[in-house]
C-alpha atoms as a PDB file:
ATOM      1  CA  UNK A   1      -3.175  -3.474-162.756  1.00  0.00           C
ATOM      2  CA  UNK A   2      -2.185  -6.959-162.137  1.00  0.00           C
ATOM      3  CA  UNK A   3       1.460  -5.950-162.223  1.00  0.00           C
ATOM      4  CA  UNK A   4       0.344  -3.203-159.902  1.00  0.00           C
ATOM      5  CA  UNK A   5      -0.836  -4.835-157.338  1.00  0.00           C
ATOM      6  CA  UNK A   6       1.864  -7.491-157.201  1.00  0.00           C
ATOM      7  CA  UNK A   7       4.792  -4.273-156.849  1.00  0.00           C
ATOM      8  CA  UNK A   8       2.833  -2.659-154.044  1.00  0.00           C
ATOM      9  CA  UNK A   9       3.294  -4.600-151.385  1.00  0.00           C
ATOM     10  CA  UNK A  10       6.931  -5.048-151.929  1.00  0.00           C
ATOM     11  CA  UNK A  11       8.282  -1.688-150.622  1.00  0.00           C
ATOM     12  CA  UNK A  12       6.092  -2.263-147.459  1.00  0.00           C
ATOM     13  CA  UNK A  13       7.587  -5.874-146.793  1.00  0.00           C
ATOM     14  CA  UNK A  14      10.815  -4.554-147.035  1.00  0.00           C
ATOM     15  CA  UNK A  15      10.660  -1.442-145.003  1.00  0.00           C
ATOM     16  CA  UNK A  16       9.663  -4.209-142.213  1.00  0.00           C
ATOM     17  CA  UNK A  17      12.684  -6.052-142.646  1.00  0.00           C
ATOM     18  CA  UNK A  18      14.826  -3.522-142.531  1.00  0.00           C
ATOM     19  CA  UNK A  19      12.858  -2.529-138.852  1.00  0.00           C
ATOM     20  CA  UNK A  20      13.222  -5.609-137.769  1.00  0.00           C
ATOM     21  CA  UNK A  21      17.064  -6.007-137.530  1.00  0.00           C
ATOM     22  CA  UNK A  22      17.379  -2.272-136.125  1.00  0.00           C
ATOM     23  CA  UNK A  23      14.903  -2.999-133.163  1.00  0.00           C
ATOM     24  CA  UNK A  24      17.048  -6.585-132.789  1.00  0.00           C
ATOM     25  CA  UNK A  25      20.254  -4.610-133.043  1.00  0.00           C
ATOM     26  CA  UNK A  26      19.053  -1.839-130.248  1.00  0.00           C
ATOM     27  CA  UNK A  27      19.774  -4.520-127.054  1.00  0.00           C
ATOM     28  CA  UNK A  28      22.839  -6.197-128.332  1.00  0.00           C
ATOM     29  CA  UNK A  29      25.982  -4.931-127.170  1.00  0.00           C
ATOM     30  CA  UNK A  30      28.354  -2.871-129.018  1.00  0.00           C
ATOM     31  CA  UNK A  31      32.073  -3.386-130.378  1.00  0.00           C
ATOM     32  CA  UNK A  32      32.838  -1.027-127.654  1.00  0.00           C
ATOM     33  CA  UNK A  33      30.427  -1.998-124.923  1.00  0.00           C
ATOM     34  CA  UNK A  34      31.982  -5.893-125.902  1.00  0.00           C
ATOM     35  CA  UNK A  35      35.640  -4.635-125.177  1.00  0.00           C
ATOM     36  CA  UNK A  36      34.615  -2.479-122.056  1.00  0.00           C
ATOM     37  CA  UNK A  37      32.982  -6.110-120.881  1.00  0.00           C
ATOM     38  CA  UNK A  38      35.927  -8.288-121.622  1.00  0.00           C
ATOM     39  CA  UNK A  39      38.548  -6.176-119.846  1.00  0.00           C
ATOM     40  CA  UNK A  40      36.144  -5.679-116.883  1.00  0.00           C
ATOM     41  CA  UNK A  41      36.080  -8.833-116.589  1.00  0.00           C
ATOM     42  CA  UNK A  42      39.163  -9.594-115.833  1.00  0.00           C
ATOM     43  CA  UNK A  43      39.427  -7.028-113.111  1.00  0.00           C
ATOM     44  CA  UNK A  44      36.603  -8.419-111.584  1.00  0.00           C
ATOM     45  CA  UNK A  45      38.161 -12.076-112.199  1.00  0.00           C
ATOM     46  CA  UNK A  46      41.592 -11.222-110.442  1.00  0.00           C
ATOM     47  CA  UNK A  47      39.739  -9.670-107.615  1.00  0.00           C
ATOM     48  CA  UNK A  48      37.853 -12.822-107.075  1.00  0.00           C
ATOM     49  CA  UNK A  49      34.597 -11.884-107.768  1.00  0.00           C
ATOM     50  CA  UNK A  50      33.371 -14.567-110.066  1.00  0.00           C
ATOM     51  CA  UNK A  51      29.947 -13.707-109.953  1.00  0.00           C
ATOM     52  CA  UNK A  52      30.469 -10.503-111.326  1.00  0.00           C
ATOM     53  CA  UNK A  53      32.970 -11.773-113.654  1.00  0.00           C
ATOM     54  CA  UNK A  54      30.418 -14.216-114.952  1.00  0.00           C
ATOM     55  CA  UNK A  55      27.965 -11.495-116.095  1.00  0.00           C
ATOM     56  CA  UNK A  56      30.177  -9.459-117.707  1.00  0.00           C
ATOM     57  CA  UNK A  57      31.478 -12.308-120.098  1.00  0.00           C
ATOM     58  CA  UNK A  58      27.860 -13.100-120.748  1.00  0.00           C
ATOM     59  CA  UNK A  59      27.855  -9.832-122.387  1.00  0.00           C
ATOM     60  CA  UNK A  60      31.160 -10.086-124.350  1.00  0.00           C
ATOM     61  CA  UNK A  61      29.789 -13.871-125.348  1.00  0.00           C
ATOM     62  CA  UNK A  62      27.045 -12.149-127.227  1.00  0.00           C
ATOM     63  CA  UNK A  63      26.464 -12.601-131.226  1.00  0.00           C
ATOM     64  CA  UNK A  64      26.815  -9.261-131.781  1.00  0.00           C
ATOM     65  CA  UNK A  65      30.452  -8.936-130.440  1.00  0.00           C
ATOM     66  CA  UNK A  66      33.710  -9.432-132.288  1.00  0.00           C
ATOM     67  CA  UNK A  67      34.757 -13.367-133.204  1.00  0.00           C
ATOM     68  CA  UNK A  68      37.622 -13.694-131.556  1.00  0.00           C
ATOM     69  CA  UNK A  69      36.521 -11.592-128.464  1.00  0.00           C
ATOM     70  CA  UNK A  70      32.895 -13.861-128.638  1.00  0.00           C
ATOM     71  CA  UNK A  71      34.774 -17.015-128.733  1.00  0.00           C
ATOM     72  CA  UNK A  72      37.634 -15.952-125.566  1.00  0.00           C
ATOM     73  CA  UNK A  73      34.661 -14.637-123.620  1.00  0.00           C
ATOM     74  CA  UNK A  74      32.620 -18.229-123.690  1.00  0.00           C
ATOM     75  CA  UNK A  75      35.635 -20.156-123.274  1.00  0.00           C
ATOM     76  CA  UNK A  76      36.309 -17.831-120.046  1.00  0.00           C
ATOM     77  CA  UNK A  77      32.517 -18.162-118.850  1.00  0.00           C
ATOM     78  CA  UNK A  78      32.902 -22.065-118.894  1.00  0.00           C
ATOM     79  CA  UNK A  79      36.606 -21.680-116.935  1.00  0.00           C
ATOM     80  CA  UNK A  80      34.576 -18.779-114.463  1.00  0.00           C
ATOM     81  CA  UNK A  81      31.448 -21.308-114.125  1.00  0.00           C
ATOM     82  CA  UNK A  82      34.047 -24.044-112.650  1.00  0.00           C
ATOM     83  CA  UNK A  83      35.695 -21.966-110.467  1.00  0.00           C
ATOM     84  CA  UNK A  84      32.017 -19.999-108.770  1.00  0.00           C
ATOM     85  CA  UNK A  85      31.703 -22.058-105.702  1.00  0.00           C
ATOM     86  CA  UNK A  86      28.200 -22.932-104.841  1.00  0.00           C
ATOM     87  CA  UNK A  87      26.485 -23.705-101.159  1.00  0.00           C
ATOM     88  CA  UNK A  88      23.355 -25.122-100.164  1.00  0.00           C
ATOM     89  CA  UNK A  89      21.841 -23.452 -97.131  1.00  0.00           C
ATOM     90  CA  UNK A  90      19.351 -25.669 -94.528  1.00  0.00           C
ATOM     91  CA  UNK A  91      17.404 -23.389 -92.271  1.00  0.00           C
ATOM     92  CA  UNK A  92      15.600 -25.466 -89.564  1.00  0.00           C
ATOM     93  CA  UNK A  93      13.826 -24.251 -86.430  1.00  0.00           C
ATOM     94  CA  UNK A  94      14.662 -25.551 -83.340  1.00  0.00           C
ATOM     95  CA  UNK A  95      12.091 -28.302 -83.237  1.00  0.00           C
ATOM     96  CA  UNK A  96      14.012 -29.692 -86.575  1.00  0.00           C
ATOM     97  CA  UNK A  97      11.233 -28.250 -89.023  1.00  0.00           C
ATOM     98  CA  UNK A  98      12.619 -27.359 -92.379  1.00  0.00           C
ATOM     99  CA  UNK A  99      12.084 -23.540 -93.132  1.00  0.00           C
ATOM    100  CA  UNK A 100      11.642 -22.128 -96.653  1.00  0.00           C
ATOM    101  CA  UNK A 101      10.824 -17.816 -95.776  1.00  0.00           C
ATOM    102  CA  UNK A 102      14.167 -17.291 -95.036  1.00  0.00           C
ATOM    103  CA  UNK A 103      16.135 -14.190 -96.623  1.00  0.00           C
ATOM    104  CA  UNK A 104      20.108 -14.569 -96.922  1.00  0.00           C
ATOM    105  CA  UNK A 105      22.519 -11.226 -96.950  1.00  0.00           C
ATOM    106  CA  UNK A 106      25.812 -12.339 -97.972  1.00  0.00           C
ATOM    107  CA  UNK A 107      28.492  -9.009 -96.677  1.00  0.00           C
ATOM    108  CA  UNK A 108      25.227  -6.672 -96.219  1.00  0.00           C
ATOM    109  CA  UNK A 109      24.284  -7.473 -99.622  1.00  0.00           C
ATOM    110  CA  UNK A 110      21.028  -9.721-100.817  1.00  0.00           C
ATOM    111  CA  UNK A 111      21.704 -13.142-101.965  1.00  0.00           C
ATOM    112  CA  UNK A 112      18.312 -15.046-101.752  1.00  0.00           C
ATOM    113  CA  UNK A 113      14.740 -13.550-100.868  1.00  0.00           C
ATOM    114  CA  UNK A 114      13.669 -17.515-100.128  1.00  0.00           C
ATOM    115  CA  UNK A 115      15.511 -20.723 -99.585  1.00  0.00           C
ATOM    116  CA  UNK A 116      13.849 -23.276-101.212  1.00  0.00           C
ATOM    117  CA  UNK A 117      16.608 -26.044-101.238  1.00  0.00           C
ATOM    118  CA  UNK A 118      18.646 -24.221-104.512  1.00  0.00           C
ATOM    119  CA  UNK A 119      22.146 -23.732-104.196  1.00  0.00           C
ATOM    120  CA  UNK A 120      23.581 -20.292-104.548  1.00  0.00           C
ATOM    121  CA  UNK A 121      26.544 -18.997-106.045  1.00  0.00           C
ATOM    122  CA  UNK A 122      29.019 -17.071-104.157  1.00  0.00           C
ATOM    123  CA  UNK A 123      32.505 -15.399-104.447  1.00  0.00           C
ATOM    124  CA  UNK A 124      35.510 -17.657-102.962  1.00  0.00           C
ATOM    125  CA  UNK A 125      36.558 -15.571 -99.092  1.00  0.00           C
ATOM    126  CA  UNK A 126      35.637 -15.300 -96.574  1.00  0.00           C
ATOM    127  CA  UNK A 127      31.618 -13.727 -96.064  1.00  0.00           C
ATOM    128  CA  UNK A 128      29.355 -12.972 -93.277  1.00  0.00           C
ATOM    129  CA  UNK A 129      25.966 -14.493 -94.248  1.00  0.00           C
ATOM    130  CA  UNK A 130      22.808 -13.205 -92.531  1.00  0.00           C
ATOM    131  CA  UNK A 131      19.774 -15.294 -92.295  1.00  0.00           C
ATOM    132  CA  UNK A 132      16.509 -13.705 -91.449  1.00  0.00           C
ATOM    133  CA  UNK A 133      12.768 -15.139 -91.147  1.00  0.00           C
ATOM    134  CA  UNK A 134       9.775 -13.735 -89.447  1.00  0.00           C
ATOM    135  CA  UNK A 135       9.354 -14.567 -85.545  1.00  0.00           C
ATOM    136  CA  UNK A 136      12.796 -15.048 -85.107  1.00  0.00           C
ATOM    137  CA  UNK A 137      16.203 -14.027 -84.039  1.00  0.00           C
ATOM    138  CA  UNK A 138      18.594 -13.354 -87.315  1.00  0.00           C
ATOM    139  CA  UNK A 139      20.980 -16.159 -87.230  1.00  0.00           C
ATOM    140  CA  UNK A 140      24.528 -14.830 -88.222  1.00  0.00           C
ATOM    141  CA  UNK A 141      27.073 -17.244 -89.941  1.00  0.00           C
ATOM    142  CA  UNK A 142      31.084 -16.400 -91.185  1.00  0.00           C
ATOM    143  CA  UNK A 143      32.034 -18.985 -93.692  1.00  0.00           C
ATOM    144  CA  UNK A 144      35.024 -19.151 -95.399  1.00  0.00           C
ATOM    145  CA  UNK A 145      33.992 -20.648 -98.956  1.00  0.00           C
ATOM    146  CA  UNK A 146      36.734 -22.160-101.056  1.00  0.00           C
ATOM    147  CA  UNK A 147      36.873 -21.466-104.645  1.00  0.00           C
ATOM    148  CA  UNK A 148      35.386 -24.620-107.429  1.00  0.00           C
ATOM    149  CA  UNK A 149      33.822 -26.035-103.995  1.00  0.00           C
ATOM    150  CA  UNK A 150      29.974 -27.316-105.390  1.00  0.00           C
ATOM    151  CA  UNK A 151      26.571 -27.924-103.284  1.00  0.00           C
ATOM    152  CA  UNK A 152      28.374 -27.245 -99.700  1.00  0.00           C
ATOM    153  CA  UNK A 153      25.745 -28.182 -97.395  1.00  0.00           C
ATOM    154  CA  UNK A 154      25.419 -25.371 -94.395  1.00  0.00           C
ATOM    155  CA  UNK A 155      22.772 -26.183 -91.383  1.00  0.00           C
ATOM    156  CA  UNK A 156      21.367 -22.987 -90.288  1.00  0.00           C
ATOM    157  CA  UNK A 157      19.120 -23.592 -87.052  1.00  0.00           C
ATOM    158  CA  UNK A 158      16.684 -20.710 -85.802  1.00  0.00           C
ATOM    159  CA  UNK A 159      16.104 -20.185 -82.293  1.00  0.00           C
ATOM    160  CA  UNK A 160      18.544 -22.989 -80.960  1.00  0.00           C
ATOM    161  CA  UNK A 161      17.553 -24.424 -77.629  1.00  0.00           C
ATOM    162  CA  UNK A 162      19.546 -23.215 -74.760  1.00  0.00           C
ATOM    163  CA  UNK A 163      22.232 -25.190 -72.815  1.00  0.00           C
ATOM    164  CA  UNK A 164      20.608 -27.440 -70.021  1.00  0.00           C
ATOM    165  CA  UNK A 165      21.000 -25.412 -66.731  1.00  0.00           C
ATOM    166  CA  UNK A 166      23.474 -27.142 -64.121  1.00  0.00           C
ATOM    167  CA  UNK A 167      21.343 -29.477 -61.754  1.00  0.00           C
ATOM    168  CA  UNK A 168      21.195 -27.732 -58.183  1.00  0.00           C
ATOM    169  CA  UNK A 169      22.846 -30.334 -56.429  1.00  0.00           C
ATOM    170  CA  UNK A 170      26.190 -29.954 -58.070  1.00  0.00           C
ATOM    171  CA  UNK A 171      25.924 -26.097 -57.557  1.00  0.00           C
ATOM    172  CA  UNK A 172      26.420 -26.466 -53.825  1.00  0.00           C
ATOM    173  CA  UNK A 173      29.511 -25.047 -52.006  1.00  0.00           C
ATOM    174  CA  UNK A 174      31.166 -28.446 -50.484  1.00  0.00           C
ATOM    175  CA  UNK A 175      32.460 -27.510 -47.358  1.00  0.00           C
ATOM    176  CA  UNK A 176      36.395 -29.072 -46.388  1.00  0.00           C
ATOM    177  CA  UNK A 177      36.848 -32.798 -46.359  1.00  0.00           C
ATOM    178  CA  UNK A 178      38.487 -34.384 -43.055  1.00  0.00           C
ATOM    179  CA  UNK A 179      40.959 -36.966 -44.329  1.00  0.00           C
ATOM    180  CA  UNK A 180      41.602 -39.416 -41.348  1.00  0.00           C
ATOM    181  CA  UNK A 181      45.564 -39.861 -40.499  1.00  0.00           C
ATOM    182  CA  UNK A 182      46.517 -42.858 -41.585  1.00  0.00           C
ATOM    183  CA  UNK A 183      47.718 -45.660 -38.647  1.00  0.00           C
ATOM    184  CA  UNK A 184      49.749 -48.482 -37.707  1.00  0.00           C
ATOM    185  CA  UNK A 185      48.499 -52.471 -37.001  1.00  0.00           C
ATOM    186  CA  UNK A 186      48.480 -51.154 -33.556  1.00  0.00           C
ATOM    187  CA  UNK A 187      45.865 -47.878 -34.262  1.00  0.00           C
ATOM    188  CA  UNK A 188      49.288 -45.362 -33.324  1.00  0.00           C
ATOM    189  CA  UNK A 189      49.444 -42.895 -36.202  1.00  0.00           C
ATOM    190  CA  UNK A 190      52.595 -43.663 -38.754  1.00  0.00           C
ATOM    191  CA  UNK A 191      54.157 -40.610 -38.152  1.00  0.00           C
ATOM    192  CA  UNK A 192      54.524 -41.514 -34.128  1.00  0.00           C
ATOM    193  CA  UNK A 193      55.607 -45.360 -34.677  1.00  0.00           C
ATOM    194  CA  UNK A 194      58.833 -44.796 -35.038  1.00  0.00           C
ATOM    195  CA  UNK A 195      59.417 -42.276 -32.339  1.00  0.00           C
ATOM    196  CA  UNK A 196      60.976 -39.233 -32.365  1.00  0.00           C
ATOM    197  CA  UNK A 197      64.736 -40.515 -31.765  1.00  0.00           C
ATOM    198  CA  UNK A 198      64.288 -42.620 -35.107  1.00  0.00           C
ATOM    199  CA  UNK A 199      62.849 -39.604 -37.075  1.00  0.00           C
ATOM    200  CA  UNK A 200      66.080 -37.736 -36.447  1.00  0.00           C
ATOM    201  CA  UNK A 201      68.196 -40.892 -37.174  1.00  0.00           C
ATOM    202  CA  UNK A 202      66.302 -40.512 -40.582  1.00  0.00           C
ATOM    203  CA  UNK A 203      66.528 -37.097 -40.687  1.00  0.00           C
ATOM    204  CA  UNK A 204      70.403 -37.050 -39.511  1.00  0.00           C
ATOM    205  CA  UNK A 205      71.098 -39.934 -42.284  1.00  0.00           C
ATOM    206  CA  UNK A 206      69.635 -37.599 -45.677  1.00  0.00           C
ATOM    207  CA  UNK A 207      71.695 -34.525 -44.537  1.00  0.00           C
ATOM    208  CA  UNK A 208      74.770 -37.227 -44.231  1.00  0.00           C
ATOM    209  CA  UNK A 209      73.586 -38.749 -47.546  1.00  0.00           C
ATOM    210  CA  UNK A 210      73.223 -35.328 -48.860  1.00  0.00           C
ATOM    211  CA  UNK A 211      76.838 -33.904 -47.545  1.00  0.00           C
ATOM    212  CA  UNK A 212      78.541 -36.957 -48.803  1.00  0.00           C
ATOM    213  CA  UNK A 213      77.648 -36.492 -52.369  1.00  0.00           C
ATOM    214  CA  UNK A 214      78.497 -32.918 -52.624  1.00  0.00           C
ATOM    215  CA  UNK A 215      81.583 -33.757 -50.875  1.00  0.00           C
ATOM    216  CA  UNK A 216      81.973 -36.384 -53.627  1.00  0.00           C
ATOM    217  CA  UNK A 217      80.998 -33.637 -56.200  1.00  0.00           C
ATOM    218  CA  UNK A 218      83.459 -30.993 -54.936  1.00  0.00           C
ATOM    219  CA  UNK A 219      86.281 -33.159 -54.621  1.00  0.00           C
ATOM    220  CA  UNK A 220      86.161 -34.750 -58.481  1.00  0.00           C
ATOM    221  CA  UNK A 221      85.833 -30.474 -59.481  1.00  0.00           C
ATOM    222  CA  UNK A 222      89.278 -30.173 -57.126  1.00  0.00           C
ATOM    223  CA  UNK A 223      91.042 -32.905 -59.262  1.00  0.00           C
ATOM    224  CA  UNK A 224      89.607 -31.595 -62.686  1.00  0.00           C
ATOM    225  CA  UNK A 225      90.753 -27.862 -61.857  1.00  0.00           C
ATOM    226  CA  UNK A 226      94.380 -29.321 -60.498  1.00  0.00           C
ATOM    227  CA  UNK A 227      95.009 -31.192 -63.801  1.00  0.00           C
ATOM    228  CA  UNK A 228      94.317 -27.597 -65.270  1.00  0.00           C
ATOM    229  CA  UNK A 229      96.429 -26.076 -63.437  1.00  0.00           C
ATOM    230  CA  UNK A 230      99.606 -27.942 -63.205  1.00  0.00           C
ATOM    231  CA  UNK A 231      99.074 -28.462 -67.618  1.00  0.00           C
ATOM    232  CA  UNK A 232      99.033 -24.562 -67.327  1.00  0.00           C
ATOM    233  CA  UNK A 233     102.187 -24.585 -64.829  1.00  0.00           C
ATOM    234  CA  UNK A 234     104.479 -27.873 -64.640  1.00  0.00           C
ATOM    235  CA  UNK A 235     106.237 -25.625 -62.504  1.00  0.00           C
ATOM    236  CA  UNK A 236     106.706 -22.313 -61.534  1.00  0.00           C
ATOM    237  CA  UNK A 237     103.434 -19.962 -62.917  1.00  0.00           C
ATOM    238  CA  UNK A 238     103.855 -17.250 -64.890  1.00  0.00           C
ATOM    239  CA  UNK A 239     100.391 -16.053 -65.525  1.00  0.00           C
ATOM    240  CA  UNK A 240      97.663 -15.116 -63.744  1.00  0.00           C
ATOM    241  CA  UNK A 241      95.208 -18.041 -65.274  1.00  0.00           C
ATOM    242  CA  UNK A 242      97.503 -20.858 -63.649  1.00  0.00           C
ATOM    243  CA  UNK A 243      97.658 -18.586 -60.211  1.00  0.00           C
ATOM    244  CA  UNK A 244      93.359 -18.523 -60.407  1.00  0.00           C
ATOM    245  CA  UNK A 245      93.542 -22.102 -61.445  1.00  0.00           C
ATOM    246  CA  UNK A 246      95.443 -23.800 -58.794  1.00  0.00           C
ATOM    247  CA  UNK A 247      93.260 -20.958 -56.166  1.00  0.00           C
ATOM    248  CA  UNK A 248      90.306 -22.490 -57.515  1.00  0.00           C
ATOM    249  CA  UNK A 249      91.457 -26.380 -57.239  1.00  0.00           C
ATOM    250  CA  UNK A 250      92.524 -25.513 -53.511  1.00  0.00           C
ATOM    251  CA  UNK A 251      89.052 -23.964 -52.554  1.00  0.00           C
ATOM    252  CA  UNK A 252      87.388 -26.869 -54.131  1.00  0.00           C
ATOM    253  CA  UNK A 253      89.477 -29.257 -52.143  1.00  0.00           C
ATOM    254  CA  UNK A 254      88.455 -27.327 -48.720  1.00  0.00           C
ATOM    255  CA  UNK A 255      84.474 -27.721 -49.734  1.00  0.00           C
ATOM    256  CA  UNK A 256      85.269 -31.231 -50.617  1.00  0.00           C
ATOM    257  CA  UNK A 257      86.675 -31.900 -46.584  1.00  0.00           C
ATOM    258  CA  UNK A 258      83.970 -29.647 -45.421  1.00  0.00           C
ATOM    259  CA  UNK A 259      80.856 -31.911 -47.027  1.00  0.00           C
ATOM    260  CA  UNK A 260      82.782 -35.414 -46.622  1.00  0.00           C
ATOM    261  CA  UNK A 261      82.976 -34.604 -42.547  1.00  0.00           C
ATOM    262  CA  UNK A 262      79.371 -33.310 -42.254  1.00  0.00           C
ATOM    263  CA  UNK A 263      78.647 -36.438 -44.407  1.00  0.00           C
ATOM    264  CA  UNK A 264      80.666 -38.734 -42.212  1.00  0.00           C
ATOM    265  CA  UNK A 265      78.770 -37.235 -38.775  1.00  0.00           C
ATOM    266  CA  UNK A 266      75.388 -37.537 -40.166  1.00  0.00           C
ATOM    267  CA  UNK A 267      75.769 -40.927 -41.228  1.00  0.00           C
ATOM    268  CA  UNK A 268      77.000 -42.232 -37.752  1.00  0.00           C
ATOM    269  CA  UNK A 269      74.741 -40.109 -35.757  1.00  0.00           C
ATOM    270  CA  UNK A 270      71.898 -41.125 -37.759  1.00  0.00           C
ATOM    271  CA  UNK A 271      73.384 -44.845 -37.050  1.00  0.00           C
ATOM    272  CA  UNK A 272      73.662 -44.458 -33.165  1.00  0.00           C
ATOM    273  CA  UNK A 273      70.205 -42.479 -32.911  1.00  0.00           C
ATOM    274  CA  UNK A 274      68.615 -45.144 -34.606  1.00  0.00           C
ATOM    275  CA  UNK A 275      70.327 -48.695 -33.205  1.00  0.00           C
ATOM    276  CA  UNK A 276      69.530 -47.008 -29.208  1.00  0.00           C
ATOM    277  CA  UNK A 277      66.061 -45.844 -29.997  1.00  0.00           C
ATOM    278  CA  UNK A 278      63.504 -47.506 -27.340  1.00  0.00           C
ATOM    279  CA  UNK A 279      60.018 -47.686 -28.046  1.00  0.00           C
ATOM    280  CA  UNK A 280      57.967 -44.527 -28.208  1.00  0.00           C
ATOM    281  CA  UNK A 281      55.763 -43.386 -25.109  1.00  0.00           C
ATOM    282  CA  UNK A 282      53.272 -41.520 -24.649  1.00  0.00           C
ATOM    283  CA  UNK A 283      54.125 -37.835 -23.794  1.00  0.00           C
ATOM    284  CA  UNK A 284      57.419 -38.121 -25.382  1.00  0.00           C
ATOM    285  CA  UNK A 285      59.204 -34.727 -26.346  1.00  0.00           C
ATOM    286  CA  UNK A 286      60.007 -33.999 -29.437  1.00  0.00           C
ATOM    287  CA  UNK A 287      63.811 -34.483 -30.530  1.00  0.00           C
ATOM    288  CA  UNK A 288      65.640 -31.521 -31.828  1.00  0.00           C
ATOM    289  CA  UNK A 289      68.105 -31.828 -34.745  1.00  0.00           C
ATOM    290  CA  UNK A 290      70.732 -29.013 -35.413  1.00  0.00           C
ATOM    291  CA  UNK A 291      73.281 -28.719 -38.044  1.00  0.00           C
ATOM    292  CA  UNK A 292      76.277 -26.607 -38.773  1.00  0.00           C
ATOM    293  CA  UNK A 293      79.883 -26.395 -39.893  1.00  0.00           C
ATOM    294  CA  UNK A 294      81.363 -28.860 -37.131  1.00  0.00           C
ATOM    295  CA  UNK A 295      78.749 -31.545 -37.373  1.00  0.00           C
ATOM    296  CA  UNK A 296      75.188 -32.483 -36.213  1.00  0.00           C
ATOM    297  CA  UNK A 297      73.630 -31.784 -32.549  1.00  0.00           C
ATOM    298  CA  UNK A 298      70.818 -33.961 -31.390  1.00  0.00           C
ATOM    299  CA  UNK A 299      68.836 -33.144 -28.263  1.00  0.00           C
ATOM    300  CA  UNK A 300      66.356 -35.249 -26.831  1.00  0.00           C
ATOM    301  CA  UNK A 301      65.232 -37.445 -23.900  1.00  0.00           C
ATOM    302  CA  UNK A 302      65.270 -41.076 -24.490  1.00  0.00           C
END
């Protein structure tokens, strides 16, 4: 009896270890669900969803998995775990007050039901985050998070206050401004000191200025073209280009004489309007100034 009682027990013990490893065994991954895990992985690694990648080399990582497949999956996880950026949302209402009831959507998916100062993990790209709390407006952020970034610190405020409205006063229509004309020592306006004679004089004196230096202009382009021309015909031409080019150097010439003489009579009308000018009166009519091919034509009383 003795030796009975000692056997009996022993097929019951071991019928519960041999339970024990199967109902251990029933949530550990397979040699297939292991592969299936490490290859999905890194799909979901190239596609830069790290978060995702993460889990699934959690499950290749597992003791139950191949070695070697056990041992690339963990070293992956720690290279994944670098790389998961991580951000740190601060939800405030608009009187500064730190809010924890806020829900986060990250692409129309949940990320947090509460913010309670944890950061979150996120994919690297660019994401559309959603912030939600009761008695207020959603607040809607885009961020573009940068991969192995840690604890990025976002402000998230909740019913902002809106821009100061534009004081009355500088809403007002102002009318035109009068500008006073400005005046001589003597209170005559600057424009009627000098007197119409002298205004021509100044007026006859740019078109001379201006019809000397084209003359000036035209006459170095007649010297360039005739060096052309006689290097293209020392004597006689033969071709059409030294024909054009000694047409052209002639032309130039003529505009040259043509600006140098309208030059020449704006400059010395402009001297005699100016040197007989007498002082302005009151009532004086206004001096007319022509110009054309012959010269410059001043009429006037003075």
């Amino acid at each position: 009896m003795s030796r009975f009682i000692h056997l009996a027990p022993q097929p019951v013990a071991f019928a519960a270890l041999l339970l024990l490893p199967i109902t251990a065994r029933a949530n550990d991954p397979t040699t297939a669900d292991c592969l299936n895990a490490h290859n999905s992985s890194v799909e979901l690694r190239n596609a830069q969803k790290l978060r995702g990648a993460r889990a699934q080399l959690l499950i290749c990582a597992a003791q139950s998995c191949p070695t070697e497949v056990r041992k690339e999956c963990l070293r992956h996880a720690d290279e994944v775990n670098a790389q998961i950026p991580t951000i740190t949302f601060e939800p405030k209402d608009a009187a500064g007050h730190d809010l924890i009831a806020v829900k986060v959507t990250m692409d129309g998916e949940p990320l947090a039901d509460r913010l309670e100062g944890m950061a979150l993990s996120t994919d690297p790209g660019v994401h559309t985050f959603v912030f939600e709390t009761e008695g207020q407006t959603p607040v809607e952020k885009q961020l573009v998070v940068r991969e192995g970034v840690k604890d990025r610190r976002v402000s998230v405020v909740f019913g902002a206050a809106l821009a100061a409205p534009i004081p009355p006063a500088t809403q007002r229509i102002v009318g035109p401004v009068s500008v006073p004309a400005a005046t001589d020592v003597g209170g005559r306006p600057v424009g009627s000191a000098l007197g119409t004679q002298k205004i021509a004089a100044l007026v006859a004196g740019g078109v001379g200025v201006v019809g000397l230096g084209l003359g000036t202009v035209f006459g170095l382009v007649a010297v360039s073209i005739k060096n052309d021309a006689q290097n293209a015909c020392p004597g006689a031409c033969a071709s059409q280009d030294g024909v054009d080019k000694w047409s052209n150097a002639k032309t130039a010439a003529q505009l040259a004489d043509v600006f140098f003489v309208v030059g020449g009579v704006g400059i010395a009308g402009a001297a005699a309007l100016w040197f007989t000018a007498k002082p302005p009166a009151t009532g004086e009519p206004a001096t007319q100034v022509g110009f054309g091919p012959g010269g410059v034509q001043v009429r006037g009383t003075w």
